[in-house]
N, C-alpha and C. Protein backbone atom coordinates (compact mmCIF):
# COMPACT_ATOMS: atom_id res chain seq x y z
N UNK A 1 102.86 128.93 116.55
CA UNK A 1 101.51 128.59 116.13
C UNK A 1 101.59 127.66 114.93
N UNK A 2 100.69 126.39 114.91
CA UNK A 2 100.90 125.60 113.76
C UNK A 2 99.97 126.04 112.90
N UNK A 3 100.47 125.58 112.07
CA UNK A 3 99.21 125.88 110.43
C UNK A 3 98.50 124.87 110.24
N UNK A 4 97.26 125.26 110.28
CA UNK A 4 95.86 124.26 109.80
C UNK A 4 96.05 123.86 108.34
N UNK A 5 95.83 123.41 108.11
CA UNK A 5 95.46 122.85 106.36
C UNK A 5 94.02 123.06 106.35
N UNK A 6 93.89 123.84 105.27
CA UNK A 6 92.64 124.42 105.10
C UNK A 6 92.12 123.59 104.06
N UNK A 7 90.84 123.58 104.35
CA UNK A 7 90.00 122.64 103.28
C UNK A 7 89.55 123.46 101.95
N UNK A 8 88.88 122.89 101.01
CA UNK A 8 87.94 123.49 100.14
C UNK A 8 88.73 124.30 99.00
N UNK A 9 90.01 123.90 98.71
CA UNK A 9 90.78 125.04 97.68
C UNK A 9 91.74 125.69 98.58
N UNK A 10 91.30 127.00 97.83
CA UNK A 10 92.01 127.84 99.01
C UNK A 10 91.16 129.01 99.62
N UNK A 11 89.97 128.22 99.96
CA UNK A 11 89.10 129.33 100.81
C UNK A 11 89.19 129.46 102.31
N UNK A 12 89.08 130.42 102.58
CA UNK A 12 89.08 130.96 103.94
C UNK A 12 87.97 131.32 104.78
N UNK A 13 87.06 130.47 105.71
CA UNK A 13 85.72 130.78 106.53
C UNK A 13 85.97 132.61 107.01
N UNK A 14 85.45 133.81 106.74
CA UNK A 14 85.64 134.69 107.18
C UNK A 14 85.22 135.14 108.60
N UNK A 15 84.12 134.28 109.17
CA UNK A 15 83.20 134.23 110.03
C UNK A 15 84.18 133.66 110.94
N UNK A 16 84.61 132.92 110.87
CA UNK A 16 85.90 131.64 112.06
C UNK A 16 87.24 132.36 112.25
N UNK A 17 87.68 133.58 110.92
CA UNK A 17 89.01 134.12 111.42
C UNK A 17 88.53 135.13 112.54
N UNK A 18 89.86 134.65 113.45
CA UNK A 18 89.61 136.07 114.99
C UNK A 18 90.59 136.94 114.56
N UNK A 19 90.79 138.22 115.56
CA UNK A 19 91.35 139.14 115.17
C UNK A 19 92.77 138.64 115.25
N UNK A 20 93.58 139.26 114.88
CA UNK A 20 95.24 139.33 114.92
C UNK A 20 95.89 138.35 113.95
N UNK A 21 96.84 137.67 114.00
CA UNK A 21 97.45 136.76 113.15
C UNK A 21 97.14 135.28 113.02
N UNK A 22 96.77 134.51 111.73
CA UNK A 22 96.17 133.46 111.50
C UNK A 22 97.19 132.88 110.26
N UNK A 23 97.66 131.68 110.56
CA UNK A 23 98.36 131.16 109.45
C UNK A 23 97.74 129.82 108.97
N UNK A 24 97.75 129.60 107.59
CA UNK A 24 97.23 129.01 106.91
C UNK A 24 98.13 127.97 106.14
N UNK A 25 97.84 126.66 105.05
CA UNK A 25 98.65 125.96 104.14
C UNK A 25 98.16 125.66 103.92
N UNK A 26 98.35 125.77 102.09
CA UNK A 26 97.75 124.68 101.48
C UNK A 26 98.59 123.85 100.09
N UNK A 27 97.87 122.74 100.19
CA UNK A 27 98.65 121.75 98.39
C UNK A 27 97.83 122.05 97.78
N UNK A 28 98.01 122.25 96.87
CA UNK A 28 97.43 122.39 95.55
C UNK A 28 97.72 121.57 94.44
N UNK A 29 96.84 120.63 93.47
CA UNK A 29 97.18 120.23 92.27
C UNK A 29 97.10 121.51 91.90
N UNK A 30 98.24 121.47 90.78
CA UNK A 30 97.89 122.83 89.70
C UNK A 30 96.54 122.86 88.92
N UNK A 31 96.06 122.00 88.62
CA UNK A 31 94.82 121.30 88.33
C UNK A 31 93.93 122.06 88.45
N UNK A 32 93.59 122.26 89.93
CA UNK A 32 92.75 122.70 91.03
C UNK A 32 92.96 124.42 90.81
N UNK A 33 94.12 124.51 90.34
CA UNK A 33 94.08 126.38 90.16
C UNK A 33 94.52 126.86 88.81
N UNK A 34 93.67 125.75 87.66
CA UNK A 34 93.86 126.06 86.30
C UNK A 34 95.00 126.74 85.27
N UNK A 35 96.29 125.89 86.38
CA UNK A 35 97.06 127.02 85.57
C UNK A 35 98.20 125.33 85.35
N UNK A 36 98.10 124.48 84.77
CA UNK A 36 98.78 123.61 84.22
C UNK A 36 98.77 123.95 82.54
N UNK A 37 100.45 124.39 82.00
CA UNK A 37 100.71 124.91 81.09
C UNK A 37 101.16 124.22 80.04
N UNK A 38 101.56 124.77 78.89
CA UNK A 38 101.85 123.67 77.79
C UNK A 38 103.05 123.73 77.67
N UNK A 39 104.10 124.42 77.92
CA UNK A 39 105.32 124.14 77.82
C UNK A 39 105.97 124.09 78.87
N UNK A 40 105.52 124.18 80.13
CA UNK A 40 106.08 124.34 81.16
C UNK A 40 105.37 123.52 82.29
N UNK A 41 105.71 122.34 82.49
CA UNK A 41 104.49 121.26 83.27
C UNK A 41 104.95 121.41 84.81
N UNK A 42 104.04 121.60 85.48
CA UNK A 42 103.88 121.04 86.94
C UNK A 42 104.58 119.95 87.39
N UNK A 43 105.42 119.67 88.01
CA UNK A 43 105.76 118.42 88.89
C UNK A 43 105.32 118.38 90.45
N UNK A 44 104.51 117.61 90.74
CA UNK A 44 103.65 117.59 92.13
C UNK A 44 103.11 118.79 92.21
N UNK A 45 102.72 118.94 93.73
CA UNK A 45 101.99 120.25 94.11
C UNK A 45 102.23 120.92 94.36
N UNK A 46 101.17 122.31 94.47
CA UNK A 46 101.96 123.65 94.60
C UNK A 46 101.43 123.95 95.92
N UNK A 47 102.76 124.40 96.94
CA UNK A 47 102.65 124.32 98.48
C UNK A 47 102.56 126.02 98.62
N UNK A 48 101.46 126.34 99.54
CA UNK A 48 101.34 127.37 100.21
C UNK A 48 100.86 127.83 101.24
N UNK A 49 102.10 129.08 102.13
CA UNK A 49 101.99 129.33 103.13
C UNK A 49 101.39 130.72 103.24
N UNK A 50 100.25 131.00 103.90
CA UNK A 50 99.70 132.23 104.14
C UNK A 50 99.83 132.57 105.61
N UNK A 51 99.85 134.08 105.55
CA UNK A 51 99.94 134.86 106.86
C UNK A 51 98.43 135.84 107.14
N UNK A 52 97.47 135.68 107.85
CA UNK A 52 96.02 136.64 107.36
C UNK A 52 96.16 137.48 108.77
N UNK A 53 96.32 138.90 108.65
CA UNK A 53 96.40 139.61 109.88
C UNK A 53 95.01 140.08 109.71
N UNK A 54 94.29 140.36 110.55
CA UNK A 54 92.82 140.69 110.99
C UNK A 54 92.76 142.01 111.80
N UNK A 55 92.20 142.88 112.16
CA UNK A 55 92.02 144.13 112.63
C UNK A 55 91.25 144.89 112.04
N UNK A 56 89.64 144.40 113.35
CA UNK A 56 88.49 145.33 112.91
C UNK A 56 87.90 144.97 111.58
N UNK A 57 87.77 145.07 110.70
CA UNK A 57 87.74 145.51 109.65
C UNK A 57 88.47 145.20 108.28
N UNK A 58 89.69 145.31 108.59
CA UNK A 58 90.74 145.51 107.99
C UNK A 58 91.29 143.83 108.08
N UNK A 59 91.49 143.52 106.65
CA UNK A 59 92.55 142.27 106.16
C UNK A 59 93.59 142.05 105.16
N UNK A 60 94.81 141.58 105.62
CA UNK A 60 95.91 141.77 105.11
C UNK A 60 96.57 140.13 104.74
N UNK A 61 96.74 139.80 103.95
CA UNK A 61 97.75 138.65 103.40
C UNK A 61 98.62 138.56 103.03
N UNK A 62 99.78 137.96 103.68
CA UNK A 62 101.08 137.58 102.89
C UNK A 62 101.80 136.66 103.18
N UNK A 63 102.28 136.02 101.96
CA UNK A 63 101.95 134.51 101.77
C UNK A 63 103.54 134.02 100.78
N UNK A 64 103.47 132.93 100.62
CA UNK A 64 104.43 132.61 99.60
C UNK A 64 104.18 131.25 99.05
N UNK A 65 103.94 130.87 97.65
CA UNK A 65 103.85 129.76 96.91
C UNK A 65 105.10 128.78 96.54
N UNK A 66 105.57 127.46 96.79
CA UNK A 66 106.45 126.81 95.86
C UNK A 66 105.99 125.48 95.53
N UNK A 67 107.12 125.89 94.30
CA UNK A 67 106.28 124.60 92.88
C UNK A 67 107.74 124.33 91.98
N UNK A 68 107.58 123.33 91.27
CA UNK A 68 108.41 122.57 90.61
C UNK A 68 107.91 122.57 89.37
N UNK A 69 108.90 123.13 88.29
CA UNK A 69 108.08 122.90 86.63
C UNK A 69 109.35 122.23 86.25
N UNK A 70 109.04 121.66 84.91
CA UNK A 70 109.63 120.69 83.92
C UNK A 70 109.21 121.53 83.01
N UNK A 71 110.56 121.60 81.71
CA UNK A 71 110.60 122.44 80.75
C UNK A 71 111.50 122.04 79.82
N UNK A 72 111.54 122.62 78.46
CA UNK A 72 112.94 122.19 78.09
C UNK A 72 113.98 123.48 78.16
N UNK A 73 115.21 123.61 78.37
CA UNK A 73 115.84 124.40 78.52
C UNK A 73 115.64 125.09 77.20
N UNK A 74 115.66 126.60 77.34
CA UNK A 74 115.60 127.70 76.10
C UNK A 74 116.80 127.71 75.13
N UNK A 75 118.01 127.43 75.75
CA UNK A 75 119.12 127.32 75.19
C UNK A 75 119.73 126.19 74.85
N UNK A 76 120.04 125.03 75.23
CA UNK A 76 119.85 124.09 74.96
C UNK A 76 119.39 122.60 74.75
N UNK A 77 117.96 122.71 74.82
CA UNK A 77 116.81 122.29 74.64
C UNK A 77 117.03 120.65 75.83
N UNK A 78 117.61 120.96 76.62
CA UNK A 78 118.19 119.73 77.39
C UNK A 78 116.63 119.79 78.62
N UNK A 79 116.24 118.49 78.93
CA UNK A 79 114.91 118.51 79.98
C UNK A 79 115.45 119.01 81.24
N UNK A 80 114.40 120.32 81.66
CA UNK A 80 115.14 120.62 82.85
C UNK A 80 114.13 120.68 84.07
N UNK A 81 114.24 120.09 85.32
CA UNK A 81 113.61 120.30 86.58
C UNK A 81 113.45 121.40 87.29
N UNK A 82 113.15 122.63 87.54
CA UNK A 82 113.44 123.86 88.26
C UNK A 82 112.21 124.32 89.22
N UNK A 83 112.91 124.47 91.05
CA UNK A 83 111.83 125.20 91.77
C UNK A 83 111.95 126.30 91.17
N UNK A 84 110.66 126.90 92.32
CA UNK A 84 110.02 128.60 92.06
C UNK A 84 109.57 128.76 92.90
N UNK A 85 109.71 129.87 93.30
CA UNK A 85 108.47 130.81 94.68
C UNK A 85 107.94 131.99 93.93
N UNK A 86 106.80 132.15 94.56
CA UNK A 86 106.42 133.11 94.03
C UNK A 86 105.44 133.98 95.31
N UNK A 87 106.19 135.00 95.83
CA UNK A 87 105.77 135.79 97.29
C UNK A 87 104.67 136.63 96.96
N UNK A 88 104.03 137.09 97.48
CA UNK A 88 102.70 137.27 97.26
C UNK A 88 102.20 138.24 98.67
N UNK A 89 101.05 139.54 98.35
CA UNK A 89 100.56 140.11 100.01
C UNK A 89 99.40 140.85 99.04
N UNK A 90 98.46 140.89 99.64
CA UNK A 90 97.28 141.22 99.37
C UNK A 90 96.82 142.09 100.82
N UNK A 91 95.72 143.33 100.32
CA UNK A 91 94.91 143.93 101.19
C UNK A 91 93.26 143.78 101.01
N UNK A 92 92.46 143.48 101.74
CA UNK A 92 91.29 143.42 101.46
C UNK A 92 90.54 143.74 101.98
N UNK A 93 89.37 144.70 101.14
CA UNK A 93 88.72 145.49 101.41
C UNK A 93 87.28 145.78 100.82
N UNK A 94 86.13 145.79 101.97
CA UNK A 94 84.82 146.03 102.34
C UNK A 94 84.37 147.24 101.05
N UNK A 95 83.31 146.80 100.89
CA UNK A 95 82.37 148.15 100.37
C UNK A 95 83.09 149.26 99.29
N UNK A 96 83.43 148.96 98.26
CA UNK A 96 84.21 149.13 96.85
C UNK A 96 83.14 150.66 96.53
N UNK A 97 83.76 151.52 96.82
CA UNK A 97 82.32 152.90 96.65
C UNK A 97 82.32 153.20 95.71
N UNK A 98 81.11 153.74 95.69
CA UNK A 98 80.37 153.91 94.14
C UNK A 98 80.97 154.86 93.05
N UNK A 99 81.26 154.70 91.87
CA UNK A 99 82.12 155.28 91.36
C UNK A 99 83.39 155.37 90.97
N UNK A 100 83.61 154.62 91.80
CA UNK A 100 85.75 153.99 91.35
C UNK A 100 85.40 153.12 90.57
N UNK A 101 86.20 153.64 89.80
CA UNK A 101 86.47 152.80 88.12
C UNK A 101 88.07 152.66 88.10
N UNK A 102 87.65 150.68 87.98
CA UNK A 102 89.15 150.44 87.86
C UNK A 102 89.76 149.57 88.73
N UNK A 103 90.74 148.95 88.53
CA UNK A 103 91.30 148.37 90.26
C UNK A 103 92.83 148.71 90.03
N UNK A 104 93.47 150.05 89.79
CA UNK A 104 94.83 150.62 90.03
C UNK A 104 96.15 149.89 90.42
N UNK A 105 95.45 149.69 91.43
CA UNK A 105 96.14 148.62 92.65
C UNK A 105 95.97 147.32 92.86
N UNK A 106 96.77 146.22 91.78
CA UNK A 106 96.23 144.76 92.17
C UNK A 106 96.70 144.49 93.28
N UNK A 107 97.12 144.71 94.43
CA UNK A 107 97.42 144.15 95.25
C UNK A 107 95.81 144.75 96.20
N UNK A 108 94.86 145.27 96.13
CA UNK A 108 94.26 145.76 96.89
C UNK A 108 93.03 144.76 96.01
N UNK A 109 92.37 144.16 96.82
CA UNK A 109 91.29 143.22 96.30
C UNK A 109 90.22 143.60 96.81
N UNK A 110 88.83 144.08 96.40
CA UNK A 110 87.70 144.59 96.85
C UNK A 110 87.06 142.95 97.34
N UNK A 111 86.36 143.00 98.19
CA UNK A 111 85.43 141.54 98.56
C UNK A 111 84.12 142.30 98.62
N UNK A 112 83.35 141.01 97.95
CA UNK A 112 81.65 141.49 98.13
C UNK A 112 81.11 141.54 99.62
N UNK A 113 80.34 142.28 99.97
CA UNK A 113 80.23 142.82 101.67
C UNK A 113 79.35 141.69 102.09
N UNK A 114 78.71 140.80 101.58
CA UNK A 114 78.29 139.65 101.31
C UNK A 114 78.56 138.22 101.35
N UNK A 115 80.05 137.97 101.13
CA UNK A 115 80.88 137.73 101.29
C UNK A 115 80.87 136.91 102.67
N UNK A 116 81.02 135.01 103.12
CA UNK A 116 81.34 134.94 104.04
C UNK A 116 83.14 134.41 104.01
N UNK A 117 83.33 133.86 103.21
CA UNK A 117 84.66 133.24 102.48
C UNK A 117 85.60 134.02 102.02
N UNK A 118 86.75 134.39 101.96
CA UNK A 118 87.48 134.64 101.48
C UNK A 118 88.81 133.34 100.28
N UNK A 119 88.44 133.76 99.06
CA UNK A 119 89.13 132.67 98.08
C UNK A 119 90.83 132.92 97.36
N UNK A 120 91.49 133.02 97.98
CA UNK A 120 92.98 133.53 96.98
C UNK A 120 93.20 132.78 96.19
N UNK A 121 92.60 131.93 95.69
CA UNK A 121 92.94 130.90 94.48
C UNK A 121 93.51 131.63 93.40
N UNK A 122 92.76 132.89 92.86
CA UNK A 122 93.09 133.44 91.34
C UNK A 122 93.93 134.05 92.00
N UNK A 123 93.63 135.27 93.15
CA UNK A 123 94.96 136.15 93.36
C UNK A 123 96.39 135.46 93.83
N UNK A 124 96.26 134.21 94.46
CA UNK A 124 98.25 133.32 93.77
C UNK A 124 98.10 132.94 93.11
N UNK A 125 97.32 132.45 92.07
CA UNK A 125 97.39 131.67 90.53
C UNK A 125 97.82 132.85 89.56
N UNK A 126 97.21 133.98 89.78
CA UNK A 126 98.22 135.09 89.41
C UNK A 126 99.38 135.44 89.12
N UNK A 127 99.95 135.13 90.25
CA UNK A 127 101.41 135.81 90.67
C UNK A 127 102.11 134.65 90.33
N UNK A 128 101.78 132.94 90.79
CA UNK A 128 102.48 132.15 90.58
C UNK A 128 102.49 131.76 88.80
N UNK A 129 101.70 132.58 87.91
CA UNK A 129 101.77 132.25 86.73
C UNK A 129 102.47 133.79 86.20
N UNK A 130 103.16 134.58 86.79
CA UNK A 130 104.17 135.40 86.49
C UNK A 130 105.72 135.23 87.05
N UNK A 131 105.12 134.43 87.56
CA UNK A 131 106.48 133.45 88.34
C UNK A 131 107.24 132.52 87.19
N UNK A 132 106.34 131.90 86.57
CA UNK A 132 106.60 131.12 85.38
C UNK A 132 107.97 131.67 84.37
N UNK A 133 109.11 131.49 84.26
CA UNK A 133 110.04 132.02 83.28
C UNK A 133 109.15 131.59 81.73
N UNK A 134 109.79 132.62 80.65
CA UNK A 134 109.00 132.97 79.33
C UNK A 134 110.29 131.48 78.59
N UNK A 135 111.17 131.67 79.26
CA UNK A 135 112.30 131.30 78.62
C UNK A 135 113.59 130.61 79.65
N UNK A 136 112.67 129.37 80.06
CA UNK A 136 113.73 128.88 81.03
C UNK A 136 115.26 128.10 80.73
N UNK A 137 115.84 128.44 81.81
CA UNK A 137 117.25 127.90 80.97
C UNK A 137 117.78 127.07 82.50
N UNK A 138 118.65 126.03 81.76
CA UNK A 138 119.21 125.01 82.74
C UNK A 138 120.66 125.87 83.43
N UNK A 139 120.38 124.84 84.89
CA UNK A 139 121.50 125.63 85.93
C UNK A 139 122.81 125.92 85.17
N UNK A 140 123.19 125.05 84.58
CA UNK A 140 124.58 124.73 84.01
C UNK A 140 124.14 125.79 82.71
N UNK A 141 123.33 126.26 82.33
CA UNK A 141 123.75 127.28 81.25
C UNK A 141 124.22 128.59 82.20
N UNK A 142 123.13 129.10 83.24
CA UNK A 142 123.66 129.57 83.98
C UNK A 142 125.00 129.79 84.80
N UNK A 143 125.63 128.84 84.75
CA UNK A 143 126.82 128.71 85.18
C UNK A 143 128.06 128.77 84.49
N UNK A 144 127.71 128.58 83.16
CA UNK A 144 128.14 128.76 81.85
C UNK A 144 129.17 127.55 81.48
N UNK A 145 128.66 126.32 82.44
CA UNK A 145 129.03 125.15 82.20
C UNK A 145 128.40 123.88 81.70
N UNK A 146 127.17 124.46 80.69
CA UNK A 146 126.77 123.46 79.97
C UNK A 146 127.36 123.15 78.74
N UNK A 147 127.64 121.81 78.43
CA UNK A 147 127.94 121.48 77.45
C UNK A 147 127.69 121.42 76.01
N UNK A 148 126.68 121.82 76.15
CA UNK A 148 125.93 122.17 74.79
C UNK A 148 125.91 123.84 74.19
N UNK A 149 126.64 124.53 75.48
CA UNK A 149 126.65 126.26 75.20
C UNK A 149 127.73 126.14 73.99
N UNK A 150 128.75 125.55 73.47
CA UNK A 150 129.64 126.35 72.34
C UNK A 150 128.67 126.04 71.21
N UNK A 151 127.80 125.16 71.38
CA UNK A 151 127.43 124.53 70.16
C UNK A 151 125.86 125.29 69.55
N UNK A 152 125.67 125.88 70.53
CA UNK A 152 124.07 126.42 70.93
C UNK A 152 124.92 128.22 70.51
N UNK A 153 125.81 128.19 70.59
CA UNK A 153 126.21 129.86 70.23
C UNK A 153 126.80 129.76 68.95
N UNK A 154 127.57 128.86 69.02
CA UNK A 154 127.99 128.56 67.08
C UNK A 154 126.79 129.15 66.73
N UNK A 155 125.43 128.22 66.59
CA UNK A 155 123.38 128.19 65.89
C UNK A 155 123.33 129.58 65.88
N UNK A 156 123.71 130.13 66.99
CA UNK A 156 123.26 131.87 67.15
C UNK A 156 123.74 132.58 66.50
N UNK A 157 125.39 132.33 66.20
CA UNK A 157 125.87 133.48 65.58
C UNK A 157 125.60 133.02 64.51
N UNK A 158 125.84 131.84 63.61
CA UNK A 158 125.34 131.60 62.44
C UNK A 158 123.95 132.47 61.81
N UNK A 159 123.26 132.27 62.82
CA UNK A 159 121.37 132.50 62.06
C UNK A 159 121.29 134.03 62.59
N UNK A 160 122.35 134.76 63.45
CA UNK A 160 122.18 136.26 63.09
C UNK A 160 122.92 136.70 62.57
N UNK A 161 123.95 135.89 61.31
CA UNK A 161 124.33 136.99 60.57
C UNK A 161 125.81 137.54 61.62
N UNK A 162 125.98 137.24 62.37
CA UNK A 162 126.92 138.35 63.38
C UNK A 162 128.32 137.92 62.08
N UNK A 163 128.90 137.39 61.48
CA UNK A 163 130.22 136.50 60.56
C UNK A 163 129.82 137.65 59.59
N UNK A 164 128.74 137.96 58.99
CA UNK A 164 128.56 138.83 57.76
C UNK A 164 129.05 140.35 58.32
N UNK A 165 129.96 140.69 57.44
CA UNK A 165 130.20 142.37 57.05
C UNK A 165 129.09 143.20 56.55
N UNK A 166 128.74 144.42 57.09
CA UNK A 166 127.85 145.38 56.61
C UNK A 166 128.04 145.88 55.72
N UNK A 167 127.62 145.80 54.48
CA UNK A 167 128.08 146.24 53.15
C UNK A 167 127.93 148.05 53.28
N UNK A 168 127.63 148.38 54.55
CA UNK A 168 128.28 150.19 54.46
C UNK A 168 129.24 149.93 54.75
N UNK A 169 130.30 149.05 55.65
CA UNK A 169 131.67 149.48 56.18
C UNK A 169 132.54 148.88 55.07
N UNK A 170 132.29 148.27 54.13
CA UNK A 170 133.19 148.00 52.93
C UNK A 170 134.29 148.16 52.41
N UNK A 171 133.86 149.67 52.02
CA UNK A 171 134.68 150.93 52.04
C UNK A 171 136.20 151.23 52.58
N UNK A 172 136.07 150.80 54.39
CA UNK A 172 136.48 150.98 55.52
C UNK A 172 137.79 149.61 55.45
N UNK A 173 137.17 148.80 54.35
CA UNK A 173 138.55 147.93 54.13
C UNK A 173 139.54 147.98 53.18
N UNK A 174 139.17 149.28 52.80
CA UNK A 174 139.83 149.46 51.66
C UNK A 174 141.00 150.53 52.03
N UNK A 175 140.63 151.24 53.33
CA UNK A 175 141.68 152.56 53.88
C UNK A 175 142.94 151.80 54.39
N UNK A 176 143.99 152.19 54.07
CA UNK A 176 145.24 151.92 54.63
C UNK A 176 145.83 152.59 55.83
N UNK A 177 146.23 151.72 56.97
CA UNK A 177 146.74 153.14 57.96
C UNK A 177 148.01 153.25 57.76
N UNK A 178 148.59 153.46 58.19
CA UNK A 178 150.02 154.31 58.85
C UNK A 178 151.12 153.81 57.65
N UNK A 179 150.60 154.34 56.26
CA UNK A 179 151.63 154.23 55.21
C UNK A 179 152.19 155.33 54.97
């Protein structure tokens, strides 16, 4: 089955899905799903594939996002290019009854019964903005073949102190062994 490219964001006609399995795609400017960041920039669009199973009543999503950020490496501040996915499944569900306080379960999304559209824009702008590393680092640090790692750990041990003696073990240089 091919995938439509869906118009309008990332909304979904609820009225037009039939029962059983429906697959979906969409591009996204990050733009378009408010999540273009300040230290961590977008390169092109963010591609996504959805899966919407239908039954009765009952709707289920699962999906997967990929995207390209530009950053500077955490460790040694070198410009770095890096994909990301960020997998994603949602349940959704009719008539939210009276009295539940709370939503426990983010993966379980209440829809207004009202409702002809279904929108996942925020629920993957979500996930794909926990996708985001706090503290990205280049392949080659990872690999522990960047060139800038002896020089970037020299900075570290310097500014914590690790070279300084604990003035409790002092003492401890003063014991002689095996005289």
């Amino acid at each position: 089955m091919e995938e439509p490219a869906a118009e309008n964001a990332m909304k979904i006609d609820l009225r037009e899905l039939e029962e059983g399995e429906s697959k979906f795609a969409f591009e996204q400017d990050p733009a378009d799903l408010d999540i273009q960041g300040d230290e961590a920039v977008f390169t092109g669009e963010i591609s996504t594939s959805v899966t919407l199973h239908k039954l009765s009543e009952a709707l289920s999503a699962v999906g997967k996002s990929t995207f390209t950020i530009r950053a500077d490496c955490a460790r040694c501040s070198e410009q770095i290019e890096r994909p990301y996915e960020a997998e994603f499944s949602f349940v959704f569900q009719t008539g939210k009854p009276r009295g539940m306080e709370g939503d426990e379960d983010e993966t379980l999304i209440w829809l207004d019964e009202e409702s002809d559209e279904l929108d996942l824009g925020k629920e993957v702008r979500d996930y794909i903005l926990l996708e985001i590393p706090i503290n990205p680092v280049c392949e080659a640090y990872e690999s522990g073949t960047c060139p800038n790692l002896a020089q970037v750990e020299e900075i570290e041990k310097a500014a914590s102190g690790a070279n300084e003696t604990d003035p409790r073990w002092a003492a401890l240089k003063q014991v002689k062994l095996g005289e």
